[in-house]
Protein backbone atom coordinates (compact mmCIF):
# COMPACT_ATOMS: atom_id res chain seq x y z
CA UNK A 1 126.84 228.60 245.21
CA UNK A 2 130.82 228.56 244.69
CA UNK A 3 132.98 231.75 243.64
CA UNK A 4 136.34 230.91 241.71
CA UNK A 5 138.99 233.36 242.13
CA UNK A 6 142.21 233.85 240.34
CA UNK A 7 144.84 235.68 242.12
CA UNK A 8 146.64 238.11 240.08
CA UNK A 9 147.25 237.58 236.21
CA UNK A 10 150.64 238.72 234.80
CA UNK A 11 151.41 239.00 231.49
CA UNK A 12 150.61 237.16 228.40
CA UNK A 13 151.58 233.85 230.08
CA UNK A 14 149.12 234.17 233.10
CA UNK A 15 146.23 235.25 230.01
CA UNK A 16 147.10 232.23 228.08
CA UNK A 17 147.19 230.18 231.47
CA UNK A 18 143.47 231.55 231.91
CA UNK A 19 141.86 230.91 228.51
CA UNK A 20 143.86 227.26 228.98
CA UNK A 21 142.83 226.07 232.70
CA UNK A 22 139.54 227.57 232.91
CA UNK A 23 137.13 225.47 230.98
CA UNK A 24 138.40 222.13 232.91
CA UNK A 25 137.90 224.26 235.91
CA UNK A 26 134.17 225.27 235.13
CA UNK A 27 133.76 221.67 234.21
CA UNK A 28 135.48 220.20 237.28
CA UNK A 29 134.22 222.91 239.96
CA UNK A 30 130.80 224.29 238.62
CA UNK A 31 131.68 227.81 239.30
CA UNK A 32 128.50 230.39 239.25
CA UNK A 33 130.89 233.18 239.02
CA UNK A 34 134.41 233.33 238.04
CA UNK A 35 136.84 236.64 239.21
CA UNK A 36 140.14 237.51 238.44
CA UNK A 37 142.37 240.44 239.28
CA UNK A 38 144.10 241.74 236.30
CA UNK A 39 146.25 244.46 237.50
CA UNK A 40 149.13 243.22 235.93
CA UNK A 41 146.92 242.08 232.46
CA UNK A 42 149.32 243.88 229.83
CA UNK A 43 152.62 242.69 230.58
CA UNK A 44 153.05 242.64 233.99
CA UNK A 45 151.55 246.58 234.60
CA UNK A 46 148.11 247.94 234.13
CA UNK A 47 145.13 246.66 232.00
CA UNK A 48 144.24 247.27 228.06
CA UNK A 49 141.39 246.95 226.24
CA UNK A 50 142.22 243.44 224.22
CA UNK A 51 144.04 242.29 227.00
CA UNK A 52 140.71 242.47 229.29
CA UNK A 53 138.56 241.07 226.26
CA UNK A 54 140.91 238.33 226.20
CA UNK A 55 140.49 236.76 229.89
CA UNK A 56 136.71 237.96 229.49
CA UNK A 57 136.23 236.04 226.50
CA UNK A 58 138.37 233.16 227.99
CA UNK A 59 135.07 233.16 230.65
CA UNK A 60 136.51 235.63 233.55
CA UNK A 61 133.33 237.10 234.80
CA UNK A 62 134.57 240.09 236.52
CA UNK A 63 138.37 241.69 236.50
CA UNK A 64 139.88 243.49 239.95
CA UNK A 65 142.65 245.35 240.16
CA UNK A 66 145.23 247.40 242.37
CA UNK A 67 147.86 249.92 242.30
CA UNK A 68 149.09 249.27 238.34
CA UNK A 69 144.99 249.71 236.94
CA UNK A 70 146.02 253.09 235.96
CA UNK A 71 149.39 252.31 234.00
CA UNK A 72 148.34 252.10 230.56
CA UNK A 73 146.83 254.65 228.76
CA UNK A 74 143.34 254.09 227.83
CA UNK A 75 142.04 253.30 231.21
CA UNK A 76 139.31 255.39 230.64
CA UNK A 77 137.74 254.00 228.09
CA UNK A 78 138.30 250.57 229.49
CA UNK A 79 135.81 251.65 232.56
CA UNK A 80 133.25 253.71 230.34
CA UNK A 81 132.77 250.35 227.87
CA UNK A 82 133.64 247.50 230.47
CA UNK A 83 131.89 249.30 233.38
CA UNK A 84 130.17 245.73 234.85
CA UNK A 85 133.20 243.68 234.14
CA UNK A 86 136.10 245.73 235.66
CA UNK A 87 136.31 247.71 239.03
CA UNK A 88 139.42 249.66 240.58
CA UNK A 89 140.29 249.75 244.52
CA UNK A 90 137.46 252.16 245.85
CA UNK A 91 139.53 254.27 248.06
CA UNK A 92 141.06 255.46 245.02
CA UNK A 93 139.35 259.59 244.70
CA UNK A 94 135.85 259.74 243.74
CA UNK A 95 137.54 261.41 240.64
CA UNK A 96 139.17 258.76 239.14
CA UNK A 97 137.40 256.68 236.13
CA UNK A 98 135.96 253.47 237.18
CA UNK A 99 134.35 252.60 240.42
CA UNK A 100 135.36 250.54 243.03
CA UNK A 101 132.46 247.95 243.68
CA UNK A 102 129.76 246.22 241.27
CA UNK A 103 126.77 244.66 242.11
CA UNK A 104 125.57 240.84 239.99
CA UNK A 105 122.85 238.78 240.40
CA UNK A 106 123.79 235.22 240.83
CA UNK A 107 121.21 232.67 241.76
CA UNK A 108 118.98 235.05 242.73
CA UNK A 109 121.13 236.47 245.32
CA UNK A 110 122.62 239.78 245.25
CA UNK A 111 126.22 239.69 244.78
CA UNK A 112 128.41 242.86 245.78
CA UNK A 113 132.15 242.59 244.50
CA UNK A 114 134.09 245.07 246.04
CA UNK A 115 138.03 246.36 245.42
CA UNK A 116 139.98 248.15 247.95
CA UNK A 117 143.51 248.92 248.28
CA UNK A 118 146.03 248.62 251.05
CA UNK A 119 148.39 251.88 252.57
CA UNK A 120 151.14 249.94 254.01
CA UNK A 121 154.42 250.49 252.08
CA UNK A 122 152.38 251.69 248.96
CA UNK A 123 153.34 254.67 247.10
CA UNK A 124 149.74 255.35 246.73
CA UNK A 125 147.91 257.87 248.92
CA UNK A 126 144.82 256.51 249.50
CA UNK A 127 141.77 257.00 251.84
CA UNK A 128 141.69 254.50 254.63
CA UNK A 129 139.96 250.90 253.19
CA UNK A 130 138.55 249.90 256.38
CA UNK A 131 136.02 253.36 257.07
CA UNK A 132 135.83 253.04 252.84
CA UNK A 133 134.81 249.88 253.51
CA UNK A 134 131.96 250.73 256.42
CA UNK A 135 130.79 253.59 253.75
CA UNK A 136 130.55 251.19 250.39
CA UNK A 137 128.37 248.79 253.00
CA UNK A 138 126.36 251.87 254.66
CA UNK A 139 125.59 253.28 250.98
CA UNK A 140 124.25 250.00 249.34
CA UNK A 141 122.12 248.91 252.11
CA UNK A 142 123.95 245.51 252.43
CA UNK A 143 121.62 242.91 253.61
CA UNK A 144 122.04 239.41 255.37
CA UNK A 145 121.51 237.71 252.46
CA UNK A 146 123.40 239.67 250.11
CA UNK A 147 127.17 238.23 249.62
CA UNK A 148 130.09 240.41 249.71
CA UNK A 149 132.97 239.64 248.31
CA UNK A 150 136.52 242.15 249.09
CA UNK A 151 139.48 242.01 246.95
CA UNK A 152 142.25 243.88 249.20
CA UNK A 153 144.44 244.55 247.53
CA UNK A 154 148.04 245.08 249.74
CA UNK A 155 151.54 244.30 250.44
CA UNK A 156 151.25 244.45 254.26
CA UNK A 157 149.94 240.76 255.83
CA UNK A 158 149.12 242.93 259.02
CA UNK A 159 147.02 245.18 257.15
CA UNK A 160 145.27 242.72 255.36
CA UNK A 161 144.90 240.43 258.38
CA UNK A 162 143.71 243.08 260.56
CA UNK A 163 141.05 244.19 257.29
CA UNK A 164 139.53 240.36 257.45
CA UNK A 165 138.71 240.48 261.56
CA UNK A 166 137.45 244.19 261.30
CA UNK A 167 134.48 243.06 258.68
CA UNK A 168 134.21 239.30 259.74
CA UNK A 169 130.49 238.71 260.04
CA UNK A 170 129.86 241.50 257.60
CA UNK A 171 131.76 240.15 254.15
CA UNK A 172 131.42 236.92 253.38
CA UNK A 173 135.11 236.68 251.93
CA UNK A 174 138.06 238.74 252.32
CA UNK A 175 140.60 237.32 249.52
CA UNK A 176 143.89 239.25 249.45
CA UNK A 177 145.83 240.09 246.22
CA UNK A 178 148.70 242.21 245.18
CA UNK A 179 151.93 240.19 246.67
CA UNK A 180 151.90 236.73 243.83
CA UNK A 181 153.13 234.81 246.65
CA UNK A 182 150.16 232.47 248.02
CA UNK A 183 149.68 232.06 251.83
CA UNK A 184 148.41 229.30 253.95
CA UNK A 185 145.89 230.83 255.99
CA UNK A 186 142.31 230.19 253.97
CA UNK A 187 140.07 229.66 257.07
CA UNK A 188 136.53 230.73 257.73
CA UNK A 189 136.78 233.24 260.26
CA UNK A 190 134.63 233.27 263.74
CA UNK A 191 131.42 235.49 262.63
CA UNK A 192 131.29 234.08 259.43
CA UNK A 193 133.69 235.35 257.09
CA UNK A 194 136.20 233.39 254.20
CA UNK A 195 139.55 234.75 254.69
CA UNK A 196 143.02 234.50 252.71
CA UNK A 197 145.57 237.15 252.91
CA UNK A 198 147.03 236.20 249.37
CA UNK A 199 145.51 234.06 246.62
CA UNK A 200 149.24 234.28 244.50
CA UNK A 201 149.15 234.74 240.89
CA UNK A 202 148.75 233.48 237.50
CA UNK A 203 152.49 234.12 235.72
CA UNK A 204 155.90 232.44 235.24
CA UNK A 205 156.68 229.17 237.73
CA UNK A 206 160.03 229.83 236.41
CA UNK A 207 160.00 233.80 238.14
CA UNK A 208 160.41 235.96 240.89
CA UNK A 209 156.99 236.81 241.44
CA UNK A 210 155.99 236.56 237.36
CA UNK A 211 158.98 238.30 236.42
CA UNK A 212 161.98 236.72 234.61
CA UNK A 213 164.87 236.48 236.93
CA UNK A 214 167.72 238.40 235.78
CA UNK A 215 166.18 241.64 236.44
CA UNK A 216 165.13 241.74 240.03
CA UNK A 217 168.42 239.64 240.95
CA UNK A 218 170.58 242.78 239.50
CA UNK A 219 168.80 244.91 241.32
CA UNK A 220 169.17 242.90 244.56
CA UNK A 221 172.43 242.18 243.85
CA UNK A 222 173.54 245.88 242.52
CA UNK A 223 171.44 248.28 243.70
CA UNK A 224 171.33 249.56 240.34
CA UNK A 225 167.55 250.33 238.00
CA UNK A 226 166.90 247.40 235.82
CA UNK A 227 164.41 246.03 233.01
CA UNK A 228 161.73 243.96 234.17
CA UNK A 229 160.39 241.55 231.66
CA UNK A 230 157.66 239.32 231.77
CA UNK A 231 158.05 236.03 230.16
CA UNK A 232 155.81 235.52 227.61
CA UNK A 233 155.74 231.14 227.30
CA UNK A 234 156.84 228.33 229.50
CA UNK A 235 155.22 226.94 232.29
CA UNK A 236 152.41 228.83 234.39
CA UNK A 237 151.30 228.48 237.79
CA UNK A 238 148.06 228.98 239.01
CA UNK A 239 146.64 229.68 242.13
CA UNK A 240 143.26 230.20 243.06
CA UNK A 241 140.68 230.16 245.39
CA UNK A 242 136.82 228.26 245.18
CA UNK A 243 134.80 229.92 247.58
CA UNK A 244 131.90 227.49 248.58
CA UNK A 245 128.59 229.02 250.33
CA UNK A 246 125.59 228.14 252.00
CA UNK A 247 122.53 227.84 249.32
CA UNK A 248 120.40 228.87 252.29
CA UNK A 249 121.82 231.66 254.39
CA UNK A 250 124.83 232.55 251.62
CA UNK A 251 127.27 232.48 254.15
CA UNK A 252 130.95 230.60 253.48
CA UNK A 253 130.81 226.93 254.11
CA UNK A 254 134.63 226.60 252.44
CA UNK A 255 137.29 228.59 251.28
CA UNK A 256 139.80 225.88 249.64
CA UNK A 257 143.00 226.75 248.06
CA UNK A 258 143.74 225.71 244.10
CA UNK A 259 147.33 225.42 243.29
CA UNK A 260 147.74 224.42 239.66
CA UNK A 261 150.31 223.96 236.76
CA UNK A 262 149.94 224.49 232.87
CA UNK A 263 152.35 224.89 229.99
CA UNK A 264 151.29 227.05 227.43
């Protein structure tokens, strides 16, 4: 079985990067399920309802998110007529819409997707990932074979370092979003688990992080607010991850690193 994931998808470039790269991907890689995170769908901040038909109909399989999910309006709706195809971190209240974990059937193997958000230097005040974590795999009754796939979402390496030893052996891969700068560190862990802190991001080569340069480099540079645009054309990088398992025990065999180029 192999698992493609996209890191995270900004803007209208990183959507027209998708529908563009992915069907010489499925071709070339034979993906039995394809994830993105689309946080940053609608440019650059939150998700909308054509923007998520758009990378579904493009042949995304299932959409995570982060901290932006909630940023355009309509989010509700999104999760009441999307409700297998998108989740939002779970440590988010029990409140919010959506839910933060869905459960697919892929070669008749259980798959269990789950989303969870980091704490360290977020705004957010969320419940701690790592006992949200234990609860999400105490309430479905996770078994051996089942595969378990966590989206952590975070800006804090540590945090997202120390998440991937605290479940190794229980998730079979731990792929970090949420910073659009890809790391080197894709390894299978000791007990078992596939771990990267950050896949990287679908957007503008020509950025700073998928965001066109003038506006971060003012506010570097001034200290004063600025406009942050997302640039909509040009060339897009992609990075991505194909997670490769055992067709026996559905544990990771690989986790290799895709680092990619399109103009669109």
């Amino acid at each position: 079985m192999k698992i493609l994931f996209f890191g995270d998808v900004v803007g209208k470039i990183g959507r027209q990067a998708i529908k563009e790269i992915l069907p010489k991907y499925k071709k070339q890689y034979q993906p039995d399920l394809v994830i993105a995170n689309g946080e940053n769908l609608a440019h650059g901040a939150g998700v909308t309802e054509d923007t998520l038909r758009e990378v579904l109909t493009a042949g995304v399989d299932l959409v995570t998110t982060g901290n932006h999910v909630f940023d355009k309006k309509g989010f509700e709706e999104i999760f009441t007529n999307f409700e297998n195809k998108i989740i939002r971190p779970a440590n988010y209240p029990a409140s919010c819409p959506g839910r933060g974990f869905v459960t697919l059937k892929t070669q008749d193997r259980r798959v269990v997707v789950m989303n969870l958000n980091g704490r360290i230097f977020m705004r957010e005040k969320l419940e701690d990932p790592f006992r949200q974590f234990d609860e999400l795999y105490k309430l479905l009754k996770i078994a051996k074979s089942d595969i378990v796939v966590v989206d952590f979402h975070g800006e804090a390496t540590s945090e997202k370092n120390a998440f991937g030893w605290y479940v190794d052996g229980r998730a079979t891969a731990v792929l970090g979003t949420h910073t659009h700068v890809p790391t080197a560190d894709n390894k299978i862990l000791p007990q078992g688990t596939a771990y990267i802190t950050d896949v990287g991001m679908v957007g503008a080569k020509e950025s700073i992080i998928g965001v066109e340069k003038a506006g971060p480099l003012n506010l570097f540079l001034t200290q004063m607010p600025a406009r942050f645009e997302i640039p909509e054309e040009g060339v897009a990088q992609i990075n991505a991850v194909l997670l490769k398992l055992d067709d026996k025990s559905g544990k990771a065999k690989k986790l290799e690193r895709i680092d990619d180029e399109v103009s669109v």
